[in-house]
C-alpha atoms as a PDB file:
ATOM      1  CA  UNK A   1       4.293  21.278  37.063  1.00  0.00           C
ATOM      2  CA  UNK A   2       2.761  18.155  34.965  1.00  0.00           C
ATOM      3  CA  UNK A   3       3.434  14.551  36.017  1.00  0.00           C
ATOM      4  CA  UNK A   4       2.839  11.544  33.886  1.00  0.00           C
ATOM      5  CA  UNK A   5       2.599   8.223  34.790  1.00  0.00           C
ATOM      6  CA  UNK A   6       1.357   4.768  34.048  1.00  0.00           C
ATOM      7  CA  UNK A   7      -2.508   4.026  33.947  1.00  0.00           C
ATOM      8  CA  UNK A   8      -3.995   0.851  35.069  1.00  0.00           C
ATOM      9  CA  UNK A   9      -5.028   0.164  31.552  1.00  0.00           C
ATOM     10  CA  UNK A  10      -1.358   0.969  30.139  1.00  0.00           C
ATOM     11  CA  UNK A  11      -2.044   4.364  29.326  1.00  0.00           C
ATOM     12  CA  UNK A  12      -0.464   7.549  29.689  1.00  0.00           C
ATOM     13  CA  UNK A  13      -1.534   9.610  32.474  1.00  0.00           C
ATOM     14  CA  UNK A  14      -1.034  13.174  33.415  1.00  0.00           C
ATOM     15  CA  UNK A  15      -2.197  15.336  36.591  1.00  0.00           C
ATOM     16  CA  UNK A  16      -0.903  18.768  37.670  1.00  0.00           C
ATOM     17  CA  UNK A  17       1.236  18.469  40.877  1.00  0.00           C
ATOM     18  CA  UNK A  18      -0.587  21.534  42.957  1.00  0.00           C
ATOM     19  CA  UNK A  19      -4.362  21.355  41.610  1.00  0.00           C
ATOM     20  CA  UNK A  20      -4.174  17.174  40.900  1.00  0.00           C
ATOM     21  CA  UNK A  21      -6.322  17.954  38.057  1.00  0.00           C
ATOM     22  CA  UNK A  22      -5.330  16.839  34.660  1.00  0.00           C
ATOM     23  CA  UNK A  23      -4.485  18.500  32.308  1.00  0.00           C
ATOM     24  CA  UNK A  24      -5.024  15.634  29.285  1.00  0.00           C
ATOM     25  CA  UNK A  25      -5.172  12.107  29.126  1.00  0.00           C
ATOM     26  CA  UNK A  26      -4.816   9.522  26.287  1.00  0.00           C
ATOM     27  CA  UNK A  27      -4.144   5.924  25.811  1.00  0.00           C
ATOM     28  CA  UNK A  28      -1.355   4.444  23.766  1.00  0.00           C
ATOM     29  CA  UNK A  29      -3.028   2.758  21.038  1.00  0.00           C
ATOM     30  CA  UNK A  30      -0.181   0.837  20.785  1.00  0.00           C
ATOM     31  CA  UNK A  31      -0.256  -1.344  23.702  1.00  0.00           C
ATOM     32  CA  UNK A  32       3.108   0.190  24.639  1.00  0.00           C
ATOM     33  CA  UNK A  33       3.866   1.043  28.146  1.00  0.00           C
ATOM     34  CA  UNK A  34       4.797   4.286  29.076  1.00  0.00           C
ATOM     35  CA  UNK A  35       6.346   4.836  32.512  1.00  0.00           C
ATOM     36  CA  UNK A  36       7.349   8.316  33.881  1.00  0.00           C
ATOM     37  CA  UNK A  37       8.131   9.522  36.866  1.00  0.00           C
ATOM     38  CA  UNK A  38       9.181  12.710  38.741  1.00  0.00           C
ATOM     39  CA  UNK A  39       8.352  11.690  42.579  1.00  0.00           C
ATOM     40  CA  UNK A  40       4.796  12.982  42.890  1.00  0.00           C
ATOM     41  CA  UNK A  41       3.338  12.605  46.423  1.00  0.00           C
ATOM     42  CA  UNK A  42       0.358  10.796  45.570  1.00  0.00           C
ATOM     43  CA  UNK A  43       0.624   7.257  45.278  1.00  0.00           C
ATOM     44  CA  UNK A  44      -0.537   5.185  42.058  1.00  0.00           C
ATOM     45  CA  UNK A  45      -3.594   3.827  43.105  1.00  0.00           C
ATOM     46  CA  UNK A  46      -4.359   7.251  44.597  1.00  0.00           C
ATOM     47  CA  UNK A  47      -4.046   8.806  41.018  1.00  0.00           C
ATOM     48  CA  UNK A  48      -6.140   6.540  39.123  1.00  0.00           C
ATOM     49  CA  UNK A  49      -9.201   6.583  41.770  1.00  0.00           C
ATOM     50  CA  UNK A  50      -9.186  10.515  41.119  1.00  0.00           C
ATOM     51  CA  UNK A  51      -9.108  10.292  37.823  1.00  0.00           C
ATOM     52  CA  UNK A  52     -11.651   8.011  37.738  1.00  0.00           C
ATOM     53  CA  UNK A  53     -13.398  10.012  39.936  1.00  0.00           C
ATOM     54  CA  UNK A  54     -13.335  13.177  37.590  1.00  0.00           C
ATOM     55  CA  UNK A  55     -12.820  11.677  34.526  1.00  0.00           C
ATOM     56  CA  UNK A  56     -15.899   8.821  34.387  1.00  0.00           C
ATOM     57  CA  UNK A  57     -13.759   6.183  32.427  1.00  0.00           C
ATOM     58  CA  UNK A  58     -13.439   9.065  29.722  1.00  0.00           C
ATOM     59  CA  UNK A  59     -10.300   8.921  27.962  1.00  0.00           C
ATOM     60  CA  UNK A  60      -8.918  10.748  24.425  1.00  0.00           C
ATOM     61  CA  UNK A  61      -7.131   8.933  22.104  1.00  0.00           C
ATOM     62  CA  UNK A  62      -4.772  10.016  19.805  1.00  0.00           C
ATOM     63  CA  UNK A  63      -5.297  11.022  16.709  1.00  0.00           C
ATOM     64  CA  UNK A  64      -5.399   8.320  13.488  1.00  0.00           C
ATOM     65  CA  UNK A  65      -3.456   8.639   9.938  1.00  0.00           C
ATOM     66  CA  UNK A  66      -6.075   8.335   7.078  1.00  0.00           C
ATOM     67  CA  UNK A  67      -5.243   8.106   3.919  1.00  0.00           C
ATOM     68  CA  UNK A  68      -6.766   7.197   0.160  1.00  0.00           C
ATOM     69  CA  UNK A  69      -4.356   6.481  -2.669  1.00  0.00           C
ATOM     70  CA  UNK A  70      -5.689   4.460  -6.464  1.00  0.00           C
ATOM     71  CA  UNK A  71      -2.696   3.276  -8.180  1.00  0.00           C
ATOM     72  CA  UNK A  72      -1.505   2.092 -11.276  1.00  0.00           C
ATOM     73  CA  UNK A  73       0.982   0.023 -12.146  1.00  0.00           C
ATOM     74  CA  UNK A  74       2.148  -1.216 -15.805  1.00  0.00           C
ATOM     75  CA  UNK A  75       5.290  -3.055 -16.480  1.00  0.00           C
ATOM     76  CA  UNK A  76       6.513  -5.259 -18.988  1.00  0.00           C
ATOM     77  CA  UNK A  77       8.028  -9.363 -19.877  1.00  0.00           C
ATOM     78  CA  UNK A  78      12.208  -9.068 -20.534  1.00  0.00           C
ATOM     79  CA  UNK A  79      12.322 -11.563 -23.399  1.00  0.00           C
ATOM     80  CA  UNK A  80      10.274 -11.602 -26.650  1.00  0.00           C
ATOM     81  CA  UNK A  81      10.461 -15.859 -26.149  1.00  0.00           C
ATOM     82  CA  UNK A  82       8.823 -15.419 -22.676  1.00  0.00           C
ATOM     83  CA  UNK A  83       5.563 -13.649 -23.393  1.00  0.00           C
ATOM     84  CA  UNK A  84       2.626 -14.744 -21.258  1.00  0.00           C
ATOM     85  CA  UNK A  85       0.943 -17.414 -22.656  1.00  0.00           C
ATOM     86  CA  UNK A  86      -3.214 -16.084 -22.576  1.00  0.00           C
ATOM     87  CA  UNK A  87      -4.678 -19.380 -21.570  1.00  0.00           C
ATOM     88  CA  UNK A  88      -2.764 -18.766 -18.039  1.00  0.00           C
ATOM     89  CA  UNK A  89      -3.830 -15.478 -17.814  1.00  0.00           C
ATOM     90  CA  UNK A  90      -6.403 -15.771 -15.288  1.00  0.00           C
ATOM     91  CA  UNK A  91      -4.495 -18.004 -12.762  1.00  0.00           C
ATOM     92  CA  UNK A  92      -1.765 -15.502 -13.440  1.00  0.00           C
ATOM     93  CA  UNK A  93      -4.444 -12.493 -12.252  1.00  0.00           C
ATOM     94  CA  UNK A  94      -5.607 -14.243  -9.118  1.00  0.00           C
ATOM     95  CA  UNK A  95      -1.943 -15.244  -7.894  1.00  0.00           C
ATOM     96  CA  UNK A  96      -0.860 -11.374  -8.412  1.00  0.00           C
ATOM     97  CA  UNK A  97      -4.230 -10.059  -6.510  1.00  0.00           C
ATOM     98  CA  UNK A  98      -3.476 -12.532  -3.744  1.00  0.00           C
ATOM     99  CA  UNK A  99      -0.263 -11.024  -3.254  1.00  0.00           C
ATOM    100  CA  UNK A 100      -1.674  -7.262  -3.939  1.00  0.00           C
ATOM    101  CA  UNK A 101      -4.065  -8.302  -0.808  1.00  0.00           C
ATOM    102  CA  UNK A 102      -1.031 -10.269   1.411  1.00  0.00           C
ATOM    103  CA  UNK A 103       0.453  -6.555   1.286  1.00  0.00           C
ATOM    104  CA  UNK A 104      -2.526  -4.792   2.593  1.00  0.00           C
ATOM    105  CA  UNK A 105      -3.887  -3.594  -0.451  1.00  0.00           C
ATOM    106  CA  UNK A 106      -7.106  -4.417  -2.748  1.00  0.00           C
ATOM    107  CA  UNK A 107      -6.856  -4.908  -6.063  1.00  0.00           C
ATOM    108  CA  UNK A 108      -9.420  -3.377  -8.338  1.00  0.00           C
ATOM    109  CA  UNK A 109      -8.307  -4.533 -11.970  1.00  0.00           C
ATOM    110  CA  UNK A 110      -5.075  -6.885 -13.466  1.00  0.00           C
ATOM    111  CA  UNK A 111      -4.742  -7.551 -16.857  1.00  0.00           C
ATOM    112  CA  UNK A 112      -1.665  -9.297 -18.104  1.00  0.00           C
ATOM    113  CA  UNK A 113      -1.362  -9.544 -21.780  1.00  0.00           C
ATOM    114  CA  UNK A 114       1.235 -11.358 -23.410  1.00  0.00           C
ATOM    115  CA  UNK A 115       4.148  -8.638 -23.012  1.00  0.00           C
ATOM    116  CA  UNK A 116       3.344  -6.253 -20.049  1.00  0.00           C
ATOM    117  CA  UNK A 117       1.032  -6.282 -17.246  1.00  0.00           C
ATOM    118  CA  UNK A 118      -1.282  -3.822 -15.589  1.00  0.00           C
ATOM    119  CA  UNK A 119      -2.339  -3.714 -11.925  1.00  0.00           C
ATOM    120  CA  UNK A 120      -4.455  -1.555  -9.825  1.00  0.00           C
ATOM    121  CA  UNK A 121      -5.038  -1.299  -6.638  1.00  0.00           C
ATOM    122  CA  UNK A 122      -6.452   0.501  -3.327  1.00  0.00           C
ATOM    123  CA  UNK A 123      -2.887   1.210  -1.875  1.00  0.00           C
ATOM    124  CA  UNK A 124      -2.469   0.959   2.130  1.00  0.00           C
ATOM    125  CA  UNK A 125       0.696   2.804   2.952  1.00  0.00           C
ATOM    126  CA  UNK A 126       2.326   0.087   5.055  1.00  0.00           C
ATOM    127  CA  UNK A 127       5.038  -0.661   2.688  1.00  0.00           C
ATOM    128  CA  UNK A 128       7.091   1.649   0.097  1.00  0.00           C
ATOM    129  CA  UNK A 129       5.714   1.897  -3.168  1.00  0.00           C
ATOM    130  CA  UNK A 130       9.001   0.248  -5.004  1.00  0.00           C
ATOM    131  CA  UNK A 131       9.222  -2.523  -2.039  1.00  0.00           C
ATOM    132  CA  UNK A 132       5.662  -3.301  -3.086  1.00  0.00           C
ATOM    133  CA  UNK A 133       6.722  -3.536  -6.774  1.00  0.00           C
ATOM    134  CA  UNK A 134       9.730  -5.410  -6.432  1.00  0.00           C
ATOM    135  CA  UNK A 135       7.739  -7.969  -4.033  1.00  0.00           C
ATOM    136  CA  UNK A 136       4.972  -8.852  -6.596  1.00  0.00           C
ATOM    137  CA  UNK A 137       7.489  -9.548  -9.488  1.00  0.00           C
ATOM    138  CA  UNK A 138       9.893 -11.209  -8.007  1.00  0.00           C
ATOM    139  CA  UNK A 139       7.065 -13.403  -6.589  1.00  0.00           C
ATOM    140  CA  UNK A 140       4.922 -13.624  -9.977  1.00  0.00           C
ATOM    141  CA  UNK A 141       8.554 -14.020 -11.767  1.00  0.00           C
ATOM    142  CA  UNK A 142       8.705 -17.161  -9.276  1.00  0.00           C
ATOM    143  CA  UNK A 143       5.529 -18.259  -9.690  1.00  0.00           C
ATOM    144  CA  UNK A 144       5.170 -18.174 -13.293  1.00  0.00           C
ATOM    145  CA  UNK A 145       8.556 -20.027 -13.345  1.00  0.00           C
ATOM    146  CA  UNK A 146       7.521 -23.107 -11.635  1.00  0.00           C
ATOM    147  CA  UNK A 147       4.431 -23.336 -13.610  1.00  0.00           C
ATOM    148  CA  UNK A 148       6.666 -23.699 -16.901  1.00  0.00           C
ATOM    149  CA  UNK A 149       4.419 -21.425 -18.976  1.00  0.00           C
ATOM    150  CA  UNK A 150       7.245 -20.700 -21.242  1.00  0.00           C
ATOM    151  CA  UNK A 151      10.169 -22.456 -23.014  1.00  0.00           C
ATOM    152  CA  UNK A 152      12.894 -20.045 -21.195  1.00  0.00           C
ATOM    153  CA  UNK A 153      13.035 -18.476 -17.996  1.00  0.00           C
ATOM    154  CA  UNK A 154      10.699 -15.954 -17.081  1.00  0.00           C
ATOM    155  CA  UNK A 155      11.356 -11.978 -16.194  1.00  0.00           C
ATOM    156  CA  UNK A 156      10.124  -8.669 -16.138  1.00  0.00           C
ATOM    157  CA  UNK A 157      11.657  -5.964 -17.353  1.00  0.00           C
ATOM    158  CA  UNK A 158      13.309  -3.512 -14.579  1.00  0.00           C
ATOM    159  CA  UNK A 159      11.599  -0.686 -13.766  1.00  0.00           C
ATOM    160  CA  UNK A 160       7.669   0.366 -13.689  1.00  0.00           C
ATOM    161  CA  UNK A 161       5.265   2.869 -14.387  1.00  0.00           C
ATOM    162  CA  UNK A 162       3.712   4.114 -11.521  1.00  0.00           C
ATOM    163  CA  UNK A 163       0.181   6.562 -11.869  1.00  0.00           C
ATOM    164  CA  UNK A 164      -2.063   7.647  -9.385  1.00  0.00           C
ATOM    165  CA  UNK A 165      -5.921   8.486  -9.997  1.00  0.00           C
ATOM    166  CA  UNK A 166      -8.628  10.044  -7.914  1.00  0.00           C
ATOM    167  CA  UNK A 167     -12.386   8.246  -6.637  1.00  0.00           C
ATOM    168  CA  UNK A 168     -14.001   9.464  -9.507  1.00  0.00           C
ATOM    169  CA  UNK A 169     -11.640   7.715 -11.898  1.00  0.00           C
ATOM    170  CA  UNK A 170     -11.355   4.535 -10.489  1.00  0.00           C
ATOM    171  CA  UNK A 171     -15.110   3.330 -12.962  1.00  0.00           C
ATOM    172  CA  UNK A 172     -12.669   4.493 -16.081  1.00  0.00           C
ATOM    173  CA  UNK A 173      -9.285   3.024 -15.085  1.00  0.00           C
ATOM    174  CA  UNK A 174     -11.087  -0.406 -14.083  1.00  0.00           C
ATOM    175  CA  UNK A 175     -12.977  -0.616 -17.957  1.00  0.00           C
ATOM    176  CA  UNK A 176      -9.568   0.324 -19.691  1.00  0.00           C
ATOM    177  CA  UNK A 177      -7.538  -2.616 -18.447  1.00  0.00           C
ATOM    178  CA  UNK A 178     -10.400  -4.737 -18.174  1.00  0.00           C
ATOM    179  CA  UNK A 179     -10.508  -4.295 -22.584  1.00  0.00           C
ATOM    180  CA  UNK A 180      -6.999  -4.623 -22.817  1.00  0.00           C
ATOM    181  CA  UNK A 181      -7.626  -7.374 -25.166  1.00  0.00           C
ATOM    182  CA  UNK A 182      -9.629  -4.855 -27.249  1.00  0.00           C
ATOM    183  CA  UNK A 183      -7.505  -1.675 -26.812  1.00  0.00           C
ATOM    184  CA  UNK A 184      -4.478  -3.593 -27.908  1.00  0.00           C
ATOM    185  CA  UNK A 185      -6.265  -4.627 -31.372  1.00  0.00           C
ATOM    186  CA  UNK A 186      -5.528  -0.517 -32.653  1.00  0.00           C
ATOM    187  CA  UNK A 187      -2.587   0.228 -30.430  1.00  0.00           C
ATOM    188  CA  UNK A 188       0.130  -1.356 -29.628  1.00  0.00           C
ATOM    189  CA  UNK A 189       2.374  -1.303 -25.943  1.00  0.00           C
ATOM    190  CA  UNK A 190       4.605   1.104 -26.952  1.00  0.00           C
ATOM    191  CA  UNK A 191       2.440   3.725 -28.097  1.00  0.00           C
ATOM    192  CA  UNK A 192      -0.102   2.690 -25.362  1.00  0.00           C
ATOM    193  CA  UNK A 193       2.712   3.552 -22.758  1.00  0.00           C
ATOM    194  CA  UNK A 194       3.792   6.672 -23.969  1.00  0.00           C
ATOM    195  CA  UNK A 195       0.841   8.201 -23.621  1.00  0.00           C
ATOM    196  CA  UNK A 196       0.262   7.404 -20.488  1.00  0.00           C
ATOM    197  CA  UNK A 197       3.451   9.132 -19.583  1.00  0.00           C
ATOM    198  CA  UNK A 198       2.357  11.996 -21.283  1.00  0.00           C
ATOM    199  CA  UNK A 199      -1.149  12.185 -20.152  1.00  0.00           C
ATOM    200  CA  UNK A 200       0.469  12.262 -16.678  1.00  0.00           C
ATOM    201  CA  UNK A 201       3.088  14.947 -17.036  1.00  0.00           C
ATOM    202  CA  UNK A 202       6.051  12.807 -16.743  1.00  0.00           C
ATOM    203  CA  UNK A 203       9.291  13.314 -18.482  1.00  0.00           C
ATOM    204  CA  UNK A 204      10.693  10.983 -20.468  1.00  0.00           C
ATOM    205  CA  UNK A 205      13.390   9.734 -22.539  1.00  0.00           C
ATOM    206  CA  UNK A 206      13.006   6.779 -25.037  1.00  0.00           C
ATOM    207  CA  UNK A 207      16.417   5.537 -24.619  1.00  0.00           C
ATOM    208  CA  UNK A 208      15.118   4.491 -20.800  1.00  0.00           C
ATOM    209  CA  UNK A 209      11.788   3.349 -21.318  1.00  0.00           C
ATOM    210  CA  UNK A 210      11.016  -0.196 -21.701  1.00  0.00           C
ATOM    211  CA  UNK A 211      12.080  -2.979 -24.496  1.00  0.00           C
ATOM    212  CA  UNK A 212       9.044  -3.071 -26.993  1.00  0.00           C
ATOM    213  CA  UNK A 213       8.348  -5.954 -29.159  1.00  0.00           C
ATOM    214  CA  UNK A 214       6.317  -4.594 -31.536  1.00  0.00           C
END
């Protein structure tokens, strides 16, 4: 038979009720208290002098998440009269990275030409992918809004493309948006976009893909 109770230092303890050994230990990385009890004989101070006794301060903590995601995401300006005027680009870059970084997140490349935007980042999973999305262009939509950049009112398009890359790509993916400029000079969004899609696997059908101006 196991009891657990609460550690001086908010942890979770556990000793066996014949033996008083213990079987594990860990603390809550949490903070959180954890308070269990099943009427053991020994009293709280007794338990924590033993296991200090056995133990020597030596606790095991539970187990971390780690994780390593590179994204990608493109999407594109609703109305041909709203493109993004390239003199703002670069305010336009460093707003959008401050709220990639806001989200727990580093951004590695944003480009914004005139009718679509590309951003990449180092993605923390702390927030959904399309919660992240939403959040940066309704907030760049806002943004770019009360700067006046354009003679209507400012949108993106709904929807995104979303791609994921491994370490060894993230050199490659960094150069090709940061020569948007230049890649745009011999192809234009539309095809640009479709082959991503089709590098990537991903079925599509025009009728649901962006609005192209081209």
């Amino acid at each position: 038979m196991v009891d657990l109770i609460q550690g001086p230092d908010r942890g979770l303890l556990a000793l066996d009720w014949k033996t008083r050994r213990h079987p594990w230990l860990h603390r809550s990385l949490l903070g959180i208290p954890y308070i269990f009890s099943s009427g053991f004989p020994l009293s709280l101070h007794q338990h924590t002098k033993t296991l200090k006794a056995e133990l020597g301060r030596k606790h095991l903590y539970m187990p971390n998440s780690f994780t390593q995601f590179f994204l990608q995401f493109v999407f594109a300006v609703s109305h041909r009269q709203c493109l993004i005027p390239r003199e703002h680009k670069e305010e336009l870059h460093k707003y959008i990275g401050d709220l990639v970084k806001r989200r727990g997140c580093k951004p590695l490349a944003i480009h914004c030409v005139p009718d679509h935007a590309h951003i990449f980042i180092g993605y923390k999973p702390v927030k959904p992918i399309p919660d992240l999305v939403k959040e940066i262009k309704v907030e760049s939509n806002q943004f770019i809004n009360k700067k006046k950049w354009t003679p209507y009112h400012f949108s993106w398009q709904e929807g995104y493309g979303g791609f994921s890359y491994s370490k060894s790509d993230i050199s490659k993916v960094i150069n090709y948006i940061d020569n948007q400029e230049q890649h745009h000079l011999k192809f234009n969004f539309r095809s640009e976009y479709k082959s991503m899609l089709v590098e990537n696997e991903i079925d599509f059908n025009d009728i649901y893909l962006f609005e192209f101006f081209d």
